[in-house]
N, C-alpha and C. Protein backbone atom coordinates (compact mmCIF):
# COMPACT_ATOMS: atom_id res chain seq x y z
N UNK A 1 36.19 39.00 -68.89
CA UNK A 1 35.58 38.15 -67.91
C UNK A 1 36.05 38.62 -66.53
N UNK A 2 34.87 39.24 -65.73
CA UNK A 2 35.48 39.60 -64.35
C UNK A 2 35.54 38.65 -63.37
N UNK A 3 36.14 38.58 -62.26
CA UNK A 3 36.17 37.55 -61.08
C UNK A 3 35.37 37.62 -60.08
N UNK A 4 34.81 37.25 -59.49
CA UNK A 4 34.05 37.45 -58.14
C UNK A 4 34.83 37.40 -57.23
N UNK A 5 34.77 37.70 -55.93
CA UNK A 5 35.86 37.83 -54.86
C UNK A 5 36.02 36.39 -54.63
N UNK A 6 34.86 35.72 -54.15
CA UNK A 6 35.13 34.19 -54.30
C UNK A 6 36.48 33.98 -54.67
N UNK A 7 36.23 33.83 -56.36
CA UNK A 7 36.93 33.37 -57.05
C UNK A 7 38.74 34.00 -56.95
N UNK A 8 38.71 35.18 -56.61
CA UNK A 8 39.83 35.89 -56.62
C UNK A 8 40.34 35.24 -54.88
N UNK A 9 39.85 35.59 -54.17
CA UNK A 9 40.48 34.82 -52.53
C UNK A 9 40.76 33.27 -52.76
N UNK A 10 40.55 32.19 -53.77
CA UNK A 10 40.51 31.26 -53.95
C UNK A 10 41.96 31.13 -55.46
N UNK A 11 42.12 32.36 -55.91
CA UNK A 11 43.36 31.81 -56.74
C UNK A 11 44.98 32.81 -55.70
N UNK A 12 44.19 33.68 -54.68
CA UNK A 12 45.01 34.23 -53.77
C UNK A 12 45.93 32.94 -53.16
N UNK A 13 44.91 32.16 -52.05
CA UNK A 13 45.31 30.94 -51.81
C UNK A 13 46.06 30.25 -52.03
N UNK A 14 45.26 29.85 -52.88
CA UNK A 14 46.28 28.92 -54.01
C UNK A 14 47.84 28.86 -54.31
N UNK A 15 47.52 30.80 -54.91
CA UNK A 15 49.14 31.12 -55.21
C UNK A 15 50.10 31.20 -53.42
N UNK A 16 49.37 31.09 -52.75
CA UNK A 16 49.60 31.31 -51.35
C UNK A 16 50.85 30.21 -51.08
N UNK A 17 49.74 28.61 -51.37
CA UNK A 17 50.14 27.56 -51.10
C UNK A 17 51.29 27.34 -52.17
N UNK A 18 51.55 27.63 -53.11
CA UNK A 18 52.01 27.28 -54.44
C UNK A 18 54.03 27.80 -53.96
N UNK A 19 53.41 29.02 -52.99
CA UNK A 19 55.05 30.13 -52.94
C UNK A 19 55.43 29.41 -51.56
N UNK A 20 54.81 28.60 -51.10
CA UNK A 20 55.21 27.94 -49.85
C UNK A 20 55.81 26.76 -50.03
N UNK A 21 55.04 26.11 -50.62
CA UNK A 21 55.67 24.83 -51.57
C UNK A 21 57.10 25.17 -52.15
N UNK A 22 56.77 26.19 -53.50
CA UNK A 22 58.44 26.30 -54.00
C UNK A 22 59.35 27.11 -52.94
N UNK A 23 59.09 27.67 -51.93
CA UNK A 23 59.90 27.88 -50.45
C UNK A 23 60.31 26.51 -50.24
N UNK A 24 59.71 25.89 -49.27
CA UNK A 24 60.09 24.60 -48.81
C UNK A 24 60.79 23.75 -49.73
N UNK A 25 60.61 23.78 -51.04
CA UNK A 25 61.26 22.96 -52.09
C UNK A 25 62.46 23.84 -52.16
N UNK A 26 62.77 24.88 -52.23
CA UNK A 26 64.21 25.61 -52.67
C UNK A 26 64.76 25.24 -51.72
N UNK A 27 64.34 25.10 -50.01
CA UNK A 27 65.11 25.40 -48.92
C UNK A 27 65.34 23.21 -48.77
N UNK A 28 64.70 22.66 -49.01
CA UNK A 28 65.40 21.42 -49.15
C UNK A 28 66.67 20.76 -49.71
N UNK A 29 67.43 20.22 -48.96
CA UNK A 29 69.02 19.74 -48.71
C UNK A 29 68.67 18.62 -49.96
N UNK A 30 69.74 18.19 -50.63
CA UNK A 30 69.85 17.36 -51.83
C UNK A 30 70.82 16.35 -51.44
N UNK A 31 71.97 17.57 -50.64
CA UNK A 31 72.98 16.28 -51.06
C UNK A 31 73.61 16.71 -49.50
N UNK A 32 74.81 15.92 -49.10
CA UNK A 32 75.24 15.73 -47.82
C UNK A 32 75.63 17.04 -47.29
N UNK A 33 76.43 17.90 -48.41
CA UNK A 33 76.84 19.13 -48.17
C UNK A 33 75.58 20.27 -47.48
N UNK A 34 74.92 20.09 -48.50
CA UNK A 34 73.28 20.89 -48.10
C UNK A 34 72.87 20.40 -46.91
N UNK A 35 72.64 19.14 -46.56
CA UNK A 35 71.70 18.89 -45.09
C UNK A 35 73.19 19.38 -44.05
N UNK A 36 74.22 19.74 -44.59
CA UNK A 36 75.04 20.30 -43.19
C UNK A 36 74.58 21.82 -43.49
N UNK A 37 74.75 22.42 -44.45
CA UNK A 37 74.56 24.00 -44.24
C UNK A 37 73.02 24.54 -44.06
N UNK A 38 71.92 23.30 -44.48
CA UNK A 38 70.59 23.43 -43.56
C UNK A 38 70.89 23.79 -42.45
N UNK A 39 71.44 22.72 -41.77
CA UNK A 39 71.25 22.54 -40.01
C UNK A 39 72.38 23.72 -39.32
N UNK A 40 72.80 24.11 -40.70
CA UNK A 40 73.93 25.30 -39.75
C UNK A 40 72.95 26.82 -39.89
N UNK A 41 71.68 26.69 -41.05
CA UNK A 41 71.27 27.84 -41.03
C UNK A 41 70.26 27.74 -39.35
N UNK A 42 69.53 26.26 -38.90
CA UNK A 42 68.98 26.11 -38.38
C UNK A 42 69.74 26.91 -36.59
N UNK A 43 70.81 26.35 -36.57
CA UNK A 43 72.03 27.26 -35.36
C UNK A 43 72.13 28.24 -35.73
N UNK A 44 72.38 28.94 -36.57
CA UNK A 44 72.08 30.82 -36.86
C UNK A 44 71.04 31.05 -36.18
N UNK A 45 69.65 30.28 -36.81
CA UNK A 45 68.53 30.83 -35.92
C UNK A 45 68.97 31.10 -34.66
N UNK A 46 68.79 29.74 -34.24
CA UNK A 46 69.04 29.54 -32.34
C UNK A 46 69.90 30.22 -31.77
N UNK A 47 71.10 30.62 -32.72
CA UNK A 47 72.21 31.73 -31.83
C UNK A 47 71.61 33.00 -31.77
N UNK A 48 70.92 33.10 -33.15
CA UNK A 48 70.47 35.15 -33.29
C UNK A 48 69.35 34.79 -31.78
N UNK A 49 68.53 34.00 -31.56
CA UNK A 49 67.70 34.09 -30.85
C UNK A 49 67.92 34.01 -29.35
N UNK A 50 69.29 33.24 -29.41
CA UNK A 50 70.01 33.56 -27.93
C UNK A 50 70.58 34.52 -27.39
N UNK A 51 71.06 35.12 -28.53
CA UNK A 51 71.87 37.02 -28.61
C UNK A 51 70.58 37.76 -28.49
N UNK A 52 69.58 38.03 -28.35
CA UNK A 52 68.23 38.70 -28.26
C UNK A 52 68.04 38.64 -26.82
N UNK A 53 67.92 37.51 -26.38
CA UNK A 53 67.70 36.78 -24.91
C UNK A 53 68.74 37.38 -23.65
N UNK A 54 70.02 36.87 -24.53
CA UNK A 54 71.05 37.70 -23.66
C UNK A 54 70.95 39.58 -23.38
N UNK A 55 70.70 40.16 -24.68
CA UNK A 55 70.27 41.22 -24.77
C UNK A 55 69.48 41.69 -24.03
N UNK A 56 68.48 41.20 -23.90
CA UNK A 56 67.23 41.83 -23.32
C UNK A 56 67.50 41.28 -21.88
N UNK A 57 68.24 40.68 -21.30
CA UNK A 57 68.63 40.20 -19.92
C UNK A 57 69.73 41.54 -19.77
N UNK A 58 70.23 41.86 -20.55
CA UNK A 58 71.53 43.11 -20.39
C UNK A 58 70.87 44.17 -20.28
N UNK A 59 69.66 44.58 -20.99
CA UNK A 59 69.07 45.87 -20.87
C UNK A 59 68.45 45.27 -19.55
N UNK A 60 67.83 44.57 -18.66
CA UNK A 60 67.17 44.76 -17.66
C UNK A 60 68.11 44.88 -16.43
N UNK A 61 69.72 44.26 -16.70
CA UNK A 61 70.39 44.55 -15.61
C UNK A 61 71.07 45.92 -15.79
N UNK A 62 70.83 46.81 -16.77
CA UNK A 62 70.97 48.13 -17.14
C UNK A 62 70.04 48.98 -16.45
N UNK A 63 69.03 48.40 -16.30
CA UNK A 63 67.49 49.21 -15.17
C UNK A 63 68.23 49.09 -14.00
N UNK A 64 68.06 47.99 -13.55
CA UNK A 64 69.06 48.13 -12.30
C UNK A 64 69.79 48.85 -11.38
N UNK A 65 70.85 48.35 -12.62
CA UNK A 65 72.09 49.57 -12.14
C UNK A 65 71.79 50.47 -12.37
N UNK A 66 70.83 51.48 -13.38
CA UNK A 66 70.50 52.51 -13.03
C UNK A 66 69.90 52.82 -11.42
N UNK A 67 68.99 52.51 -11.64
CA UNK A 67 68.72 52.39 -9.97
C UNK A 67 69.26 52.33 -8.93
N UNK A 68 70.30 51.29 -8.84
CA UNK A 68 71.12 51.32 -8.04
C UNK A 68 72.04 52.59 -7.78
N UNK A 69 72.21 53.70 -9.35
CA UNK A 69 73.03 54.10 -9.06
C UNK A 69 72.43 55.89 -8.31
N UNK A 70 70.97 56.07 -8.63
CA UNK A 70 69.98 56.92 -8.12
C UNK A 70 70.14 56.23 -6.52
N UNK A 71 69.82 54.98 -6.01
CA UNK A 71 69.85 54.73 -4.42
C UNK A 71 71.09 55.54 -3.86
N UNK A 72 72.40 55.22 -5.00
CA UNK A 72 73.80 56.02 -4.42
C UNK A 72 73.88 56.95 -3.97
N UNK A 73 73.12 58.18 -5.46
CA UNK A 73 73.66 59.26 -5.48
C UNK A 73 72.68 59.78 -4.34
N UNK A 74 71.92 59.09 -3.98
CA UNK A 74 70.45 59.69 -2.85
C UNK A 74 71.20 59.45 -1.04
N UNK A 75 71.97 58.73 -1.47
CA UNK A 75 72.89 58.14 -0.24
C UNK A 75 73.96 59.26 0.07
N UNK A 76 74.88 59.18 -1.25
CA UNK A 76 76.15 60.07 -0.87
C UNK A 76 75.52 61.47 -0.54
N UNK A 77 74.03 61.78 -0.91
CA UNK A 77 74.06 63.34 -0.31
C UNK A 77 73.42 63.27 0.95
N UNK A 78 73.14 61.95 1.42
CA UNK A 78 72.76 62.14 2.95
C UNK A 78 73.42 61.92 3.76
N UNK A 79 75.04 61.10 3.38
CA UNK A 79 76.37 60.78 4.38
C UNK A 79 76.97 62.58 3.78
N UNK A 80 76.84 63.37 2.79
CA UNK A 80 77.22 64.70 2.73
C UNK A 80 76.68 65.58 4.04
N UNK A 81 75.41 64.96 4.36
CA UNK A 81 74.77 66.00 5.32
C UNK A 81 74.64 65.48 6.57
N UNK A 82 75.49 64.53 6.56
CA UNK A 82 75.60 63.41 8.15
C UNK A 82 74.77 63.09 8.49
N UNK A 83 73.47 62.65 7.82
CA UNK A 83 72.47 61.90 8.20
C UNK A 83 72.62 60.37 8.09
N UNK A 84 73.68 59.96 7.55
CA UNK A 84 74.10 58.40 7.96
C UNK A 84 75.67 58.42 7.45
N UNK A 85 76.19 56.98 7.81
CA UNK A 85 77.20 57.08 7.57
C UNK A 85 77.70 56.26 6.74
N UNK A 86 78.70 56.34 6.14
CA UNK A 86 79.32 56.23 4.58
C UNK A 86 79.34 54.39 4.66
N UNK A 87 79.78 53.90 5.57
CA UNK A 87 79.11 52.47 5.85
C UNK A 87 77.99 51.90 5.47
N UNK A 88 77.03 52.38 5.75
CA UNK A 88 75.71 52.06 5.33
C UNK A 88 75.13 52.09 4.03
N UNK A 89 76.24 52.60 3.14
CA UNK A 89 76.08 52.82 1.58
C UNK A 89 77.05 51.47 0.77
N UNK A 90 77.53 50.64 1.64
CA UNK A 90 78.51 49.42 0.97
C UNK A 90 77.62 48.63 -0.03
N UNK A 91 76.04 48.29 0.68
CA UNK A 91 75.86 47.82 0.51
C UNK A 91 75.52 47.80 -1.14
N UNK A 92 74.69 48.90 -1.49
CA UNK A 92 74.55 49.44 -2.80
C UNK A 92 75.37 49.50 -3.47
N UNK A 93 76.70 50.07 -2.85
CA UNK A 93 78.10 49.70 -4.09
C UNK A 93 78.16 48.57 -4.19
N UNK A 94 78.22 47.27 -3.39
CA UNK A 94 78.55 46.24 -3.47
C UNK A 94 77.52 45.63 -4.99
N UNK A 95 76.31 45.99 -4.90
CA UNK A 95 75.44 45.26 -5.39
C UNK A 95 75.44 45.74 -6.99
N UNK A 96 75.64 47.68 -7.01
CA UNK A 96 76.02 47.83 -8.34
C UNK A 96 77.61 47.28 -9.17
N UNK A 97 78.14 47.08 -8.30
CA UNK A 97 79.56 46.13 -8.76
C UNK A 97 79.49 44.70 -9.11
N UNK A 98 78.27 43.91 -8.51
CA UNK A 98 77.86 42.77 -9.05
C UNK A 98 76.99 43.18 -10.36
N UNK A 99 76.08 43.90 -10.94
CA UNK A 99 75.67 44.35 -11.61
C UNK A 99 76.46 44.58 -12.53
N UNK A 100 77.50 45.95 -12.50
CA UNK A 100 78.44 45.88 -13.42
C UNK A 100 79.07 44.38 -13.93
N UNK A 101 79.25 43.61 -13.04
CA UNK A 101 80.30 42.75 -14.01
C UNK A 101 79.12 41.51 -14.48
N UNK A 102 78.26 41.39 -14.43
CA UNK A 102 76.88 40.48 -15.07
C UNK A 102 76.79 41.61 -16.04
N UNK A 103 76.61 42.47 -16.28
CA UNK A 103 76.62 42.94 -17.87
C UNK A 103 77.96 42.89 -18.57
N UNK A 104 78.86 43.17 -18.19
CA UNK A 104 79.97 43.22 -18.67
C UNK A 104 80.39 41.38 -19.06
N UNK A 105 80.07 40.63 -18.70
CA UNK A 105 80.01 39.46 -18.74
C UNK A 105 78.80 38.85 -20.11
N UNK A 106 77.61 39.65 -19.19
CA UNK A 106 76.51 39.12 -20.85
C UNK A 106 77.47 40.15 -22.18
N UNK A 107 77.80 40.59 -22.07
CA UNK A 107 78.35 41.78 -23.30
C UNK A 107 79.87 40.73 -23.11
N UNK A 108 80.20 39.67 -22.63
CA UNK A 108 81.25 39.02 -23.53
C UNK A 108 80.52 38.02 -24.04
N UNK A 109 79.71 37.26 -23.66
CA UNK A 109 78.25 36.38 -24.30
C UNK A 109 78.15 36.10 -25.65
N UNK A 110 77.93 37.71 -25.69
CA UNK A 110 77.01 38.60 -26.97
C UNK A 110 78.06 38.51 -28.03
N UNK A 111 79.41 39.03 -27.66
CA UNK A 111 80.30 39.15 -28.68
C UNK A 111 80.90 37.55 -29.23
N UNK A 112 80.73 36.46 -27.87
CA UNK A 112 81.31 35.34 -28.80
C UNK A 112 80.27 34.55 -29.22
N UNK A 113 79.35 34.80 -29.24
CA UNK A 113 77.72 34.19 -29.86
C UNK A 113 77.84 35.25 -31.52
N UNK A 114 78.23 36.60 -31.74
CA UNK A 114 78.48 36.78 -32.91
C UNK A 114 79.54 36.50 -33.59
N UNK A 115 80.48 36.08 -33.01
CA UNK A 115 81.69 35.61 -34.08
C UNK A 115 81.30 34.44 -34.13
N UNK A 116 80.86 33.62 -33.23
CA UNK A 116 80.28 31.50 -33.75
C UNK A 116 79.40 32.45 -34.73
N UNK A 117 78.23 33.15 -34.77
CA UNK A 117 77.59 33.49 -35.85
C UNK A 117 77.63 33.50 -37.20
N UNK A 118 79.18 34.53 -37.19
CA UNK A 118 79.76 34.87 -38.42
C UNK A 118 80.42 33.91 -38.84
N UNK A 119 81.28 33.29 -38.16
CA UNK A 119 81.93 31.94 -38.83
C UNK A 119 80.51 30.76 -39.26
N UNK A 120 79.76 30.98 -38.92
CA UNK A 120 78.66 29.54 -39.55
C UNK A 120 78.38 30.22 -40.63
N UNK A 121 78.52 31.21 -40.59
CA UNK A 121 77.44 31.96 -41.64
C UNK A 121 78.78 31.94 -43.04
N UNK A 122 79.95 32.02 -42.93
CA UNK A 122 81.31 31.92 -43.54
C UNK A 122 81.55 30.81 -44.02
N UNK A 123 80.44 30.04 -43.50
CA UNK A 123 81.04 28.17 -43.49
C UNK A 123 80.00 27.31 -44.44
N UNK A 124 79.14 28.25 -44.84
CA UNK A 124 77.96 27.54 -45.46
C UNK A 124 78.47 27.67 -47.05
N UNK A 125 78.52 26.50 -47.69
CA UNK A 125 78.68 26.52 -49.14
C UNK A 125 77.65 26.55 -50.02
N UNK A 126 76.18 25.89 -49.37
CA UNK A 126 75.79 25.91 -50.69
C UNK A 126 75.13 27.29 -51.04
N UNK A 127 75.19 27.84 -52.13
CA UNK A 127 74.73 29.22 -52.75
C UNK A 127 73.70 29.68 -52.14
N UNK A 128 72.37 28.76 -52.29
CA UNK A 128 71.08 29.33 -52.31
C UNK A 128 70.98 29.31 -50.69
N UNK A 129 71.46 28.45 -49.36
CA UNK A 129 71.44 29.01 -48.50
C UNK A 129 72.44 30.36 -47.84
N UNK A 130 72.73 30.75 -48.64
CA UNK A 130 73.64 31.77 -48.33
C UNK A 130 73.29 33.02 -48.14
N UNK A 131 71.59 33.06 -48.87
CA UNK A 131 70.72 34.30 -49.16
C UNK A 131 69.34 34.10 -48.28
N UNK A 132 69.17 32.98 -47.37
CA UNK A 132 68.18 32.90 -46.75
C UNK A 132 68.95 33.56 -45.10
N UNK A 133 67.47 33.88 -44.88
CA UNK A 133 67.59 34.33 -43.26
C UNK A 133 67.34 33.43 -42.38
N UNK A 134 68.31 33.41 -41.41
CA UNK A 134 67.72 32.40 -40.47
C UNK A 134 66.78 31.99 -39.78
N UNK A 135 66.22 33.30 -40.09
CA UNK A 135 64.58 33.32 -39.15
C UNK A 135 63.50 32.57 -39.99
N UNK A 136 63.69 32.37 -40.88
CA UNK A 136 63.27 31.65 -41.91
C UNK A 136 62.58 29.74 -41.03
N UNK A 137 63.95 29.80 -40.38
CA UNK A 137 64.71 28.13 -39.90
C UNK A 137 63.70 28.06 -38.40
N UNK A 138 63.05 29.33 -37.78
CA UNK A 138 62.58 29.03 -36.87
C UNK A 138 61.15 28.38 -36.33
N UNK A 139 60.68 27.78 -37.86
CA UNK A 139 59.60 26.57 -38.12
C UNK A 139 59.87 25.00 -38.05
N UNK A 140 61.46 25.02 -38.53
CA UNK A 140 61.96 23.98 -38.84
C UNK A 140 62.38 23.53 -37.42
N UNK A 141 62.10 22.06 -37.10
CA UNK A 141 62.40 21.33 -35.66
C UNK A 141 63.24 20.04 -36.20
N UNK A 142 64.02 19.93 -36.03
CA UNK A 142 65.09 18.39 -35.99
C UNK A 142 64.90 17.66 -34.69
N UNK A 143 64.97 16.24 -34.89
CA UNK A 143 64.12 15.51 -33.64
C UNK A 143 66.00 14.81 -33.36
């Protein structure tokens, strides 16, 4: 007996809805222990997603200071050839030195957003959340 596509996109579905269901049913808390290591997978999310944020704020103050450090080197060879003077270049150091320490700062961020990470992730008892990803958690909203 063959299927018609109909019929085949219609038991697709189905099994669609069926693996979503036993998802949502595996990932449901039972007992007091579980609704804490839920809501701790739910902060994994929100931290991995804050370490991304921070990240991508670190690579753009990395453009920057690149830049900043091309304005320099375009500077020091024109106070080389006395076309201005070494004064007039503070300002750019000044600004890649604020630069430097805003990354150096998001890059301490980063590192204590992964150790809270690792310790939640250390702290969760029950089994079956132990093998889910947190990204999983980023449907789930607590009011």
């Amino acid at each position: 007996m063959s299927m018609t596509a109909e019929n085949m996109l219609y038991h697709v579905d189905t099994d669609i809805h069926t693996l979503e269901d036993e998802s949502e049913h595996f990932l449901s808390p039972q007992t007091e222990q579980e609704e804490q290591d839920y809501l701790a997978l739910k902060v994994m999310q929100e931290i991995e997603d804050e370490i991304v944020e921070l990240e991508v704020e670190r690579s753009q103050l990395q453009v920057e200071f690149d830049k900043k450090t091309i304005e320099h080197e375009a500077a020091q060879a024109l106070i080389q050839n006395g076309e201005i003077d070494a004064n007039d270049v503070q300002e750019i150091l000044e600004r890649r030195a604020q630069i430097e320490l805003a990354m150096q700062d998001l890059q301490r961020k980063v590192r204590i957003k992964e150790k809270v990470l690792e310790q939640i992730k250390e702290s969760i008892k029950t089994e079956r959340y132990k093998i889910v990803n947190p990204v999983a958690m980023r449907n789930i909203h607590f009011f």
